[in-house]
Protein backbone atom coordinates (compact mmCIF):
# COMPACT_ATOMS: atom_id res chain seq x y z
CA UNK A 1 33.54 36.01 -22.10
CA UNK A 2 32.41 32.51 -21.64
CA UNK A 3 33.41 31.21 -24.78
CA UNK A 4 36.10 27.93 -24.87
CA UNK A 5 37.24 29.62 -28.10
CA UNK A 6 39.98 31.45 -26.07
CA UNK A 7 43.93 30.44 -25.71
CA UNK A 8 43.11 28.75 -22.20
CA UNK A 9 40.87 28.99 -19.02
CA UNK A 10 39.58 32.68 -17.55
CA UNK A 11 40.82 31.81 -13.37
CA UNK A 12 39.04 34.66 -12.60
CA UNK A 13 35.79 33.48 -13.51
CA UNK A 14 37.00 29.61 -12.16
CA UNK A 15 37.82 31.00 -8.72
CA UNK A 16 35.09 33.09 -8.06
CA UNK A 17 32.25 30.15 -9.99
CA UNK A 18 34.27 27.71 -7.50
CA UNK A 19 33.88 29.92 -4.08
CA UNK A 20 29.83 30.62 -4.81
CA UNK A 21 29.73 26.58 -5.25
CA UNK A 22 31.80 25.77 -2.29
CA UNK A 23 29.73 27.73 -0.40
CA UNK A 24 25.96 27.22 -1.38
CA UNK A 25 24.49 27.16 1.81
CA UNK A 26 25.64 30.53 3.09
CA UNK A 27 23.83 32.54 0.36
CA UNK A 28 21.08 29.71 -1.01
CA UNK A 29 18.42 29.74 1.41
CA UNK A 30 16.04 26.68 0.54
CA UNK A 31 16.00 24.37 -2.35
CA UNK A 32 12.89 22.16 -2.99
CA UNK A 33 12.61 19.23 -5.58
CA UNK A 34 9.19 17.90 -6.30
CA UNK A 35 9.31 14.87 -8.60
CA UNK A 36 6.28 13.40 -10.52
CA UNK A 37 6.04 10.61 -12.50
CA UNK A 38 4.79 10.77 -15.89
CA UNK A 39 4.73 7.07 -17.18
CA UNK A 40 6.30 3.80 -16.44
CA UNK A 41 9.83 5.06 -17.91
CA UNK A 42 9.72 8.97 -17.46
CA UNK A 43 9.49 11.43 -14.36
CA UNK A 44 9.44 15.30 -14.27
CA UNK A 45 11.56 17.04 -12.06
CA UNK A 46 10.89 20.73 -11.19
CA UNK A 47 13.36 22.66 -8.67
CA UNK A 48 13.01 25.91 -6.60
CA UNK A 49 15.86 27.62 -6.06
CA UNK A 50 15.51 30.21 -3.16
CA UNK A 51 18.75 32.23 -2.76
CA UNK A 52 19.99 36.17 -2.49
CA UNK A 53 23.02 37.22 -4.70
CA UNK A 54 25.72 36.65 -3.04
CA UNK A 55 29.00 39.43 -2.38
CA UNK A 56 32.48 38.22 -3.64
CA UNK A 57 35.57 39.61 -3.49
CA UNK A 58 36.32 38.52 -7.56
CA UNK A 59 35.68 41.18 -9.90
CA UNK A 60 31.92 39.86 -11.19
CA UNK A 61 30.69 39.76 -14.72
CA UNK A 62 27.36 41.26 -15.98
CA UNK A 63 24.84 39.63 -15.63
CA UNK A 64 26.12 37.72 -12.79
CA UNK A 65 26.57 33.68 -13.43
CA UNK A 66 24.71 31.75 -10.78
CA UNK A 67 25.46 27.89 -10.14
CA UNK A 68 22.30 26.75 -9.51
CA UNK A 69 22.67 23.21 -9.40
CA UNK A 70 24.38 19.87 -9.93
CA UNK A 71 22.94 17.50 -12.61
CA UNK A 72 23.92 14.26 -14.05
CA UNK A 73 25.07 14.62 -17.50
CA UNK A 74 22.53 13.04 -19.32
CA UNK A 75 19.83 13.80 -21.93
CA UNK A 76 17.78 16.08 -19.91
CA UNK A 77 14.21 16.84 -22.06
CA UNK A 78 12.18 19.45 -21.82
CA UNK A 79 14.63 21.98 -19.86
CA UNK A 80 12.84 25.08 -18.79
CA UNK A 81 14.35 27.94 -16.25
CA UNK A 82 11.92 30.79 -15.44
CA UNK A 83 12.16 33.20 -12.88
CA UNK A 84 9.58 34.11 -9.78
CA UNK A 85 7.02 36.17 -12.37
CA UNK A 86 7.24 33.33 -14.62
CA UNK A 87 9.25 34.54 -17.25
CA UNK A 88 12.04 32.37 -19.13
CA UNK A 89 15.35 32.76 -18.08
CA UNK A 90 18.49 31.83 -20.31
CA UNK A 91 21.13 29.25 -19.52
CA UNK A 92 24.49 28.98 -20.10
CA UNK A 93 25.21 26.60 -23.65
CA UNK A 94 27.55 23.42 -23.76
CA UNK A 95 30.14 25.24 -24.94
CA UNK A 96 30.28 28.31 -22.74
CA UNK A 97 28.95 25.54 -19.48
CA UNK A 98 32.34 23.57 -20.36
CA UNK A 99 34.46 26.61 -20.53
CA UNK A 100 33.53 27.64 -17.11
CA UNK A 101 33.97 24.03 -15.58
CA UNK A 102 37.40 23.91 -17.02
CA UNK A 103 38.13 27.19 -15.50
CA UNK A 104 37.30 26.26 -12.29
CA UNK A 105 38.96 22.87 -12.41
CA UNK A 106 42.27 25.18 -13.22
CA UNK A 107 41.80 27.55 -10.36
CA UNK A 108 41.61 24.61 -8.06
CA UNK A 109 44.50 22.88 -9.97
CA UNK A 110 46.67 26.13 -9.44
CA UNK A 111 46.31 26.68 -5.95
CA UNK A 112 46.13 23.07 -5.18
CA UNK A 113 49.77 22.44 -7.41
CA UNK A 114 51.02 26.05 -5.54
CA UNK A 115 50.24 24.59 -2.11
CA UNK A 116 51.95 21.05 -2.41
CA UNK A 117 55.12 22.40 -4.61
CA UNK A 118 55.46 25.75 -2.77
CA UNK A 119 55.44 28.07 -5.68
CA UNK A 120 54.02 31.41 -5.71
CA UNK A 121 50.56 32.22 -6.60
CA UNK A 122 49.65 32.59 -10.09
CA UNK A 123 51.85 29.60 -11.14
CA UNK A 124 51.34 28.03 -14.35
CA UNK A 125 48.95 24.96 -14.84
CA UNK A 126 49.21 25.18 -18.39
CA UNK A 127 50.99 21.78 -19.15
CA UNK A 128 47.95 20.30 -17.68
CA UNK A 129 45.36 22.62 -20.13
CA UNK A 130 44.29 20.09 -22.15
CA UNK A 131 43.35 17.11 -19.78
CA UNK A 132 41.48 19.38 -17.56
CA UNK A 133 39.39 20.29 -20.24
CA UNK A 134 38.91 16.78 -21.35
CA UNK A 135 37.87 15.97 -17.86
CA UNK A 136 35.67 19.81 -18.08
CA UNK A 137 33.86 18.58 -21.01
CA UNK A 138 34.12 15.00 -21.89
CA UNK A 139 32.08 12.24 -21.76
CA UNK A 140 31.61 10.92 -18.07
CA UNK A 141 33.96 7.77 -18.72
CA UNK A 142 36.09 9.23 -20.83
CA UNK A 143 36.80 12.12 -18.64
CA UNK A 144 37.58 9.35 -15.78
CA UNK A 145 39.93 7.62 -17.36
CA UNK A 146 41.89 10.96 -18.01
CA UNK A 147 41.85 11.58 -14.72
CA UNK A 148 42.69 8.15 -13.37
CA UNK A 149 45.77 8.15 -15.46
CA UNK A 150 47.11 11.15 -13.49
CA UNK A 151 48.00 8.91 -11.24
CA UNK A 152 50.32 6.82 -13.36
CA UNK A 153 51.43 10.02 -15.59
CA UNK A 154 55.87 10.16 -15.83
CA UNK A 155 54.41 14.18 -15.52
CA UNK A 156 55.20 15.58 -11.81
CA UNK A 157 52.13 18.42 -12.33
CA UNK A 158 49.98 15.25 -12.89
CA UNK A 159 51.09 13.16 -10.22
CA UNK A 160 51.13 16.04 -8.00
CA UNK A 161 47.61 16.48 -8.95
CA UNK A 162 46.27 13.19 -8.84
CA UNK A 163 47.86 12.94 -5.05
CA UNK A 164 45.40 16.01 -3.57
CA UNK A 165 42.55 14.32 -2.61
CA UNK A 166 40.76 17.70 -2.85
CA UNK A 167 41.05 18.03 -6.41
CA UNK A 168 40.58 14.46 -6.93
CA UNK A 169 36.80 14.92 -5.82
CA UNK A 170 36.41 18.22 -7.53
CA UNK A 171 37.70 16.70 -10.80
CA UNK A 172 34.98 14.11 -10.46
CA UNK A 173 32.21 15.94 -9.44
CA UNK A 174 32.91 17.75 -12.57
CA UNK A 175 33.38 14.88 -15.22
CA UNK A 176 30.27 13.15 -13.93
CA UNK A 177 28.46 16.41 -13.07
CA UNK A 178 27.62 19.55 -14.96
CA UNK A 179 26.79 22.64 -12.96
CA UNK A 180 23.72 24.49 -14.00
CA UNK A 181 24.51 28.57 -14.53
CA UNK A 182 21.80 31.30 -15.35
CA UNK A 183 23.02 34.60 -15.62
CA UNK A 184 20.74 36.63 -12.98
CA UNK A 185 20.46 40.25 -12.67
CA UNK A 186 20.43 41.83 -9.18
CA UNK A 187 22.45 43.26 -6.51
CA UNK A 188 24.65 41.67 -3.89
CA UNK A 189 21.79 40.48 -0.78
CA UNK A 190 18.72 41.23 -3.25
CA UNK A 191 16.33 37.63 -2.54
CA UNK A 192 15.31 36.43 -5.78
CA UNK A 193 13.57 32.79 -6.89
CA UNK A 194 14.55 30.60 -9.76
CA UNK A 195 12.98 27.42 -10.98
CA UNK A 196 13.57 25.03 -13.34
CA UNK A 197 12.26 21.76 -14.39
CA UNK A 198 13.28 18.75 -16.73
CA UNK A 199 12.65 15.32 -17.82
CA UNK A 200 14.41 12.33 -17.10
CA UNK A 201 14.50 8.50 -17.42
CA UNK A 202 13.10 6.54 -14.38
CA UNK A 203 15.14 4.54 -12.09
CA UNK A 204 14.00 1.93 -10.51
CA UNK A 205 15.95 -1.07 -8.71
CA UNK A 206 15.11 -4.92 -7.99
CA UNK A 207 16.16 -8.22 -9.45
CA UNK A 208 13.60 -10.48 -11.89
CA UNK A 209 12.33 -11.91 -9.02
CA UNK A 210 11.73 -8.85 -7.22
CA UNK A 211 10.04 -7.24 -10.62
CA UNK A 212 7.58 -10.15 -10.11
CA UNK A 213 6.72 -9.99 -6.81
CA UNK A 214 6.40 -5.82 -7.34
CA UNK A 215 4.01 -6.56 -9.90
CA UNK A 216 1.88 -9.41 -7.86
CA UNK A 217 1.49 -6.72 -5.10
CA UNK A 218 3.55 -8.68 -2.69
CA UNK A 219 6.25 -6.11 -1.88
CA UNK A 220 7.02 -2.34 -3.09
CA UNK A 221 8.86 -1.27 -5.91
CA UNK A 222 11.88 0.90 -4.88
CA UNK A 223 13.08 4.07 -7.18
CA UNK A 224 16.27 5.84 -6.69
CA UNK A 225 17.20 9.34 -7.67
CA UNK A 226 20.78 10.90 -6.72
CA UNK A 227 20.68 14.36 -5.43
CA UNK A 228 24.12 16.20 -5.38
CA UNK A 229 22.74 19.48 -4.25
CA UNK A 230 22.12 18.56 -0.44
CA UNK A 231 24.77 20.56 0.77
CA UNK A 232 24.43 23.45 -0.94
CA UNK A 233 21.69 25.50 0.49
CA UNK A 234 20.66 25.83 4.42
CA UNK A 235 17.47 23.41 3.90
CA UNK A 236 17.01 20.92 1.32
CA UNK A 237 13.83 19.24 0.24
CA UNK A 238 12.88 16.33 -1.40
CA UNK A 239 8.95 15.86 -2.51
CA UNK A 240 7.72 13.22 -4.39
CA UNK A 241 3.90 12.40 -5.28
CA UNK A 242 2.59 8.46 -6.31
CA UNK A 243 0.13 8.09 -9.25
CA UNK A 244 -3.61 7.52 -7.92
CA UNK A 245 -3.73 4.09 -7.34
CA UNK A 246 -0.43 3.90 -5.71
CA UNK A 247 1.17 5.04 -2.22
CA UNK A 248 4.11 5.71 -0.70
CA UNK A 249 5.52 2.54 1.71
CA UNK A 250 9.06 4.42 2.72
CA UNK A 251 10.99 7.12 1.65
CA UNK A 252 15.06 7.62 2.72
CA UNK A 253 17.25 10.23 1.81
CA UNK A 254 20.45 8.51 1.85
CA UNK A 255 23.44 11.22 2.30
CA UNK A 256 27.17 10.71 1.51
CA UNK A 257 29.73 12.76 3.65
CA UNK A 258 33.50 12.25 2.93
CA UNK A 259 34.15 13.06 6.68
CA UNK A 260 31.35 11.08 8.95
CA UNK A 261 30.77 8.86 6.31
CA UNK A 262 26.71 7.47 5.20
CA UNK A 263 23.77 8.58 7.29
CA UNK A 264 20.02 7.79 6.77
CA UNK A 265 17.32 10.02 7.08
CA UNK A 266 14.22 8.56 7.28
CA UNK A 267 11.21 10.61 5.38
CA UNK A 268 7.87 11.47 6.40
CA UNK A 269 4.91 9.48 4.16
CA UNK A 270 1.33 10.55 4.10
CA UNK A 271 -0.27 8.19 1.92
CA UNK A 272 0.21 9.51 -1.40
CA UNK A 273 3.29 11.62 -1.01
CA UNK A 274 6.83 11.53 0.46
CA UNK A 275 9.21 14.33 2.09
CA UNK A 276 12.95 13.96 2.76
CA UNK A 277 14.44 17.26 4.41
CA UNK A 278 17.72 17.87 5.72
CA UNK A 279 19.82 21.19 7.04
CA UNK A 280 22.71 22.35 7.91
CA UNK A 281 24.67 19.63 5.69
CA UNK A 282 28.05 20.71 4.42
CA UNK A 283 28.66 21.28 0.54
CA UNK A 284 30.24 18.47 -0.67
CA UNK A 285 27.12 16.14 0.90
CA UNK A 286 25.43 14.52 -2.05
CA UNK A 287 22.98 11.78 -1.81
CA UNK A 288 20.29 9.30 -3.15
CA UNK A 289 16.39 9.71 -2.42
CA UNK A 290 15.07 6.34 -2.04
CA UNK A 291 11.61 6.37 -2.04
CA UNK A 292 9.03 2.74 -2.57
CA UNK A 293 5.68 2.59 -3.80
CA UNK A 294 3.16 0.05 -3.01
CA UNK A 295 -0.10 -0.81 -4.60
CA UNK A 296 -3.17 1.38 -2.89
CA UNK A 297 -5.54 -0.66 -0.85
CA UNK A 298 -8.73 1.26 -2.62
CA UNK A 299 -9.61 0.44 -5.86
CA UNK A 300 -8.10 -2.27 -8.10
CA UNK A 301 -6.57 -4.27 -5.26
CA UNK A 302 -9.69 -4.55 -2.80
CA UNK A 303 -12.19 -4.93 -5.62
CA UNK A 304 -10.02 -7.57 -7.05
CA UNK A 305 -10.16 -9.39 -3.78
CA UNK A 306 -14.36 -8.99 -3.24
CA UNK A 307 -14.78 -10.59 -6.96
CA UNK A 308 -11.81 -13.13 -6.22
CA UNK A 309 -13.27 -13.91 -2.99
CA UNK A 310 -17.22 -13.84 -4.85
CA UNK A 311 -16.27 -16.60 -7.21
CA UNK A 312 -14.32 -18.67 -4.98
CA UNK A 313 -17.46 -18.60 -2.95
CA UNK A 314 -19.68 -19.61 -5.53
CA UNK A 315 -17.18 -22.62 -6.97
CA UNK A 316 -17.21 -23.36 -3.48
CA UNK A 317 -20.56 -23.96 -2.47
CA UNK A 318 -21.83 -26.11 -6.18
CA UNK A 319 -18.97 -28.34 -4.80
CA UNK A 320 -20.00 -28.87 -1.13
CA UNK A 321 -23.63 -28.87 -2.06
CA UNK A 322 -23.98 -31.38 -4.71
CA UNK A 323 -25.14 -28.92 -7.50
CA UNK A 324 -22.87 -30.41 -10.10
CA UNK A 325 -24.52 -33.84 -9.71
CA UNK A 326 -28.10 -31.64 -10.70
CA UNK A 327 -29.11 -32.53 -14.58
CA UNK A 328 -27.44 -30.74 -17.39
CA UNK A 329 -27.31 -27.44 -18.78
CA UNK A 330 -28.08 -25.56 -15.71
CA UNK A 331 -28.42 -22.39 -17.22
CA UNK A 332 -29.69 -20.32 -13.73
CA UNK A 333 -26.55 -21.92 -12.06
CA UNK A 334 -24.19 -20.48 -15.01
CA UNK A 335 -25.83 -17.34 -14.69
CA UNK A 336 -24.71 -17.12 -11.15
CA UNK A 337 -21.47 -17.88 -12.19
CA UNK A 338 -21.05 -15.59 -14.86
CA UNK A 339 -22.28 -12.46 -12.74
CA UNK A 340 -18.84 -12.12 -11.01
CA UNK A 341 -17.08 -13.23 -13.74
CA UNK A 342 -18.68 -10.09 -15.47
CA UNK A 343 -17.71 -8.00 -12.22
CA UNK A 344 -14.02 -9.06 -13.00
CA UNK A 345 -14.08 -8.03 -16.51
CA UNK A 346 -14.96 -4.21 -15.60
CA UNK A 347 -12.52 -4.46 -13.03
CA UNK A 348 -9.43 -5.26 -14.58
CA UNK A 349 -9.35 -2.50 -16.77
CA UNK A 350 -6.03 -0.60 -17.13
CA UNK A 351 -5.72 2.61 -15.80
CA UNK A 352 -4.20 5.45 -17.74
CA UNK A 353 -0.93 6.13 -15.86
CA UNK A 354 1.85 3.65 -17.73
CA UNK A 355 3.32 2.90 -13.88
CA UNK A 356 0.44 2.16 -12.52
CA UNK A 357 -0.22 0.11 -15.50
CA UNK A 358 2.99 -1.99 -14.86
CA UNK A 359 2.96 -2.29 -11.32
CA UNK A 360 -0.69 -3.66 -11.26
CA UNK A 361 0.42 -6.13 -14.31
CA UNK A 362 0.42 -9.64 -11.96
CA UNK A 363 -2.81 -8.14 -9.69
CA UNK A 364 -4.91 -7.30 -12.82
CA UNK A 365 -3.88 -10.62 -14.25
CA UNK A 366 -4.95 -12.56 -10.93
CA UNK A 367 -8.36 -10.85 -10.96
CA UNK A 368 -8.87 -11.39 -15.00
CA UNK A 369 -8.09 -15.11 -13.97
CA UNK A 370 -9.64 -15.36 -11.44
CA UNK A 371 -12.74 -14.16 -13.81
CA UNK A 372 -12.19 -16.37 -16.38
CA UNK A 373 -12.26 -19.20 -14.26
CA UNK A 374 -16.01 -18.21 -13.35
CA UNK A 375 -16.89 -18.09 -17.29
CA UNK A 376 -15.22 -21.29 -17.92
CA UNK A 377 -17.66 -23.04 -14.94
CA UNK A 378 -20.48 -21.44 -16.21
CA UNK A 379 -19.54 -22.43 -19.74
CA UNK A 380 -19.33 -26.24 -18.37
CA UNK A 381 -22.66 -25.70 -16.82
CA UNK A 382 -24.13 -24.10 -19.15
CA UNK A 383 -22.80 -27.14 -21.83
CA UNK A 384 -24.18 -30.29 -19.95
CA UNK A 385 -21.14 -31.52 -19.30
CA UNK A 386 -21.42 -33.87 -16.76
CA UNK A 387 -20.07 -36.75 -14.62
CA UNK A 388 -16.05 -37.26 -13.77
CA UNK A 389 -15.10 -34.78 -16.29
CA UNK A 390 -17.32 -31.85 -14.93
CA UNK A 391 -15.85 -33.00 -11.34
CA UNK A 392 -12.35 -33.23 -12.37
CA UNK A 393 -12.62 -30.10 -14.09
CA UNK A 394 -14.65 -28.30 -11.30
CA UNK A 395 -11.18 -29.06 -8.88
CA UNK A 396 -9.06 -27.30 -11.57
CA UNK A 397 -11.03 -24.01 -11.08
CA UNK A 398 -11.06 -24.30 -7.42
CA UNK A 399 -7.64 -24.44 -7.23
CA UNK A 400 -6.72 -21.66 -9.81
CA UNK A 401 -9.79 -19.17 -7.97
CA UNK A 402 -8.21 -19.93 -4.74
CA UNK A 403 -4.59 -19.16 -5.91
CA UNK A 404 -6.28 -16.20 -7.35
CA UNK A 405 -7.88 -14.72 -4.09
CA UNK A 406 -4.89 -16.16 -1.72
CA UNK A 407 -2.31 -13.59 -4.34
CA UNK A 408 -5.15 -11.18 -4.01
CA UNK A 409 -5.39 -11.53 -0.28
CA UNK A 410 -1.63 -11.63 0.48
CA UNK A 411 -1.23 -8.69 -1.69
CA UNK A 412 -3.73 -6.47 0.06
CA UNK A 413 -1.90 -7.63 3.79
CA UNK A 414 0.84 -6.75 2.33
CA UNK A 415 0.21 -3.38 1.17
CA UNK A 416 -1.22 -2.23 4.55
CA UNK A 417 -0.10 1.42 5.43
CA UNK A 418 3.08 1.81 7.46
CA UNK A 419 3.32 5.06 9.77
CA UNK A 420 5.96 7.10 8.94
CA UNK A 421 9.24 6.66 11.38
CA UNK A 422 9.89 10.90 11.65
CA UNK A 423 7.52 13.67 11.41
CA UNK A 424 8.38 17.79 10.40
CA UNK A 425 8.69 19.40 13.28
């Protein structure tokens, strides 16, 4: 039924895939995305789907085809669909997912090409078959520039086409998108549940100098994830947790409308996690989830500042107290040294989560520094060095353990917890 082996698009199936899309948020009821992160490159995504079969007035195939969702068409790993007991639920293949697309882009193309040339329904898109399943099933750019030259075509269908603005934004939902069908059994109003989950590549924003400062501490590091399916269910919800070591600085759920234009929504952060929610949206709302993550005060970051600030201290007072001018190899006073130093070394180990790894990069390097500053003074001390040279040397370390602890410092202001701007109600 599905297959794109047949002479040309099933309009049946197009219309009646096309009106349960158009109108998502009448029969899905809530939709919840939860995102985790699984290293510094990869996240999981895992969606709950909760909807009742809708009625249409199309003749509907068994078992029926549900559009479930919008996703980017990319390599999507790990792709698992399972229903509310758990059990593994099929999906529709490339093949038979392309077919339908290009059956609904026709349906729309028909009725669209009967309203602005006054034919009668039913009248032939055919001339138009193969470009509409180039922009169905192509490759995102390719299927683009397919539809862009519409606009230029000497073909009246195609220039009548590429004029409806309507179609225009289907078409391109559709050659950048992929909707996600799973046959379901059921009646029309029965409630059912369907998840599914995937894995994805990371994206994450910011310019070199941003990367750096991200990495020192000094400022979040913002990810972005676009989410198509706002509109299509009554509430939408966006959930994302931060690796231990990490929290959640802000969190906005940026929505598109092609009427009212961009609004923000500002999400609600508890320390560790972030929610975006919005209702009532209409279905051709997508968006972007921007959510930034900022080094956690506990752990890494404020023991990195007690050693930083320990051996600053201790650098500090030799100086101001005339210690260095005491007789060589002071072994007691290198031992003093080298007890933070040693502090610093347990310290700076790397955690286990790859993000957390790369976001702590400049902070871990400060506080390994800032350590081996402390072994190099006790190594001088503990050598006999002596005279101008210990002196001159003694002023390097000071000023690379103070720009140690003053990073170390300014990172930990910086990452003070923000209250969140909204709250659930």
């Amino acid at each position: 039924m599905y297959s794109s082996e047949r002479q040309g698009p099933d309009l049946e199936l197009g219309s009646y895939l096309f009106q349960l899309w158009l109108a998502g948020n009448g029969w899905v009821k809530r939709r919840v995305e939860t995102v985790h992160f699984l290293g510094s490159g990869t996240l999981s995504r895992r969606v709950s789907v909760d909807f009742e079969i809708p009625e249409s007035e199309y003749e509907t195939p068994t078992p029926l085809p549900v559009p479930l969702a919008l996703l980017e068409k990319r390599p999507l790993v790990d792709f698992d669909v399972f229903d509310e007991a758990t059990n593994a639920l099929p999906i529709f293949t490339r093949a038979e997912n392309s077919f339908a697309a290009w059956s609904m882009l026709a349906a729309v193309a028909a009725v669209e090409i009967r309203d602005a040339e006054g034919l009668r329904e039913g009248s032939a898109v055919e001339p138009a078959w193969e470009d509409l399943w180039l922009i169905a099933s192509g490759d995102p750019q390719d299927a683009l520039k397919v539809l862009d030259g519409f606009a230029e075509s000497e073909d009246r269908l195609r220039r009548s086409l590429a004029e409806s603005s309507f179609f225009d934004a289907v078409a391109r939902t559709l050659a950048t998108l992929f909707l996600l069908l799973v046959p379901v059994e059921g009646s029309p109003g029965q409630r059912r549940v369907i998840k599914f989950r995937y894995t994805l590549g990371l994206k994450r924003f910011g310019s070199g100098p941003e990367r750096l400062c991200q990495a020192m501490g000094w400022m979040p590091a913002g990810f972005e994830f676009y989410v198509p399916a706002v509109g299509e269910s009554e509430s939408y919800h966006f959930e994302l947790a931060a690796p231990t070591d990490l929290g959640v600085a802000r969190s906005i759920l940026r929505l598109k409308d092609p009427v009212t234009g961009r609004e923000e929504i500002e999400g609600v952060s508890t320390g560790t996690r972030a929610h975006l929610y919005a209702t009532g949206r209409e279905p051709d709302v997508d968006g972007t989830a921007l959510v930034w993550l900022q080094v956690s005060r506990s752990g890494l970051l404020r023991s990195g500042c007690v050693v930083a600030g320990m051996i600053l201290a201790v650098l500090l007072f030799f100086y101001a107290t005339g210690r260095l001018d005491r007789p060589p190899r002071d072994i007691q006073s290198a031992i003093l040294l080298t007890l933070p130093a040693l502090v610093a070394t347990l310290v700076v180990r790397p955690g286990e989560h790859g993000l957390v790894t790369e976001l702590l990069l400049g902070v871990r390097s400060a506080v390994a520094l800032s350590g081996a500053v402390a072994y190099t003074a006790a190594l001088l001390l503990g050598s006999g060095t002596r005279g101008e040279i210990l002196f001159v040397a003694w002023k390097v370390l000071l000023g690379l353990s103070g720009l140690c602890f003053a990073s170390l410092l300014l990172a930990f202001w910086m990452s003070k917890p923000r209250p969140s701007a909204a709250m659930i109600t």
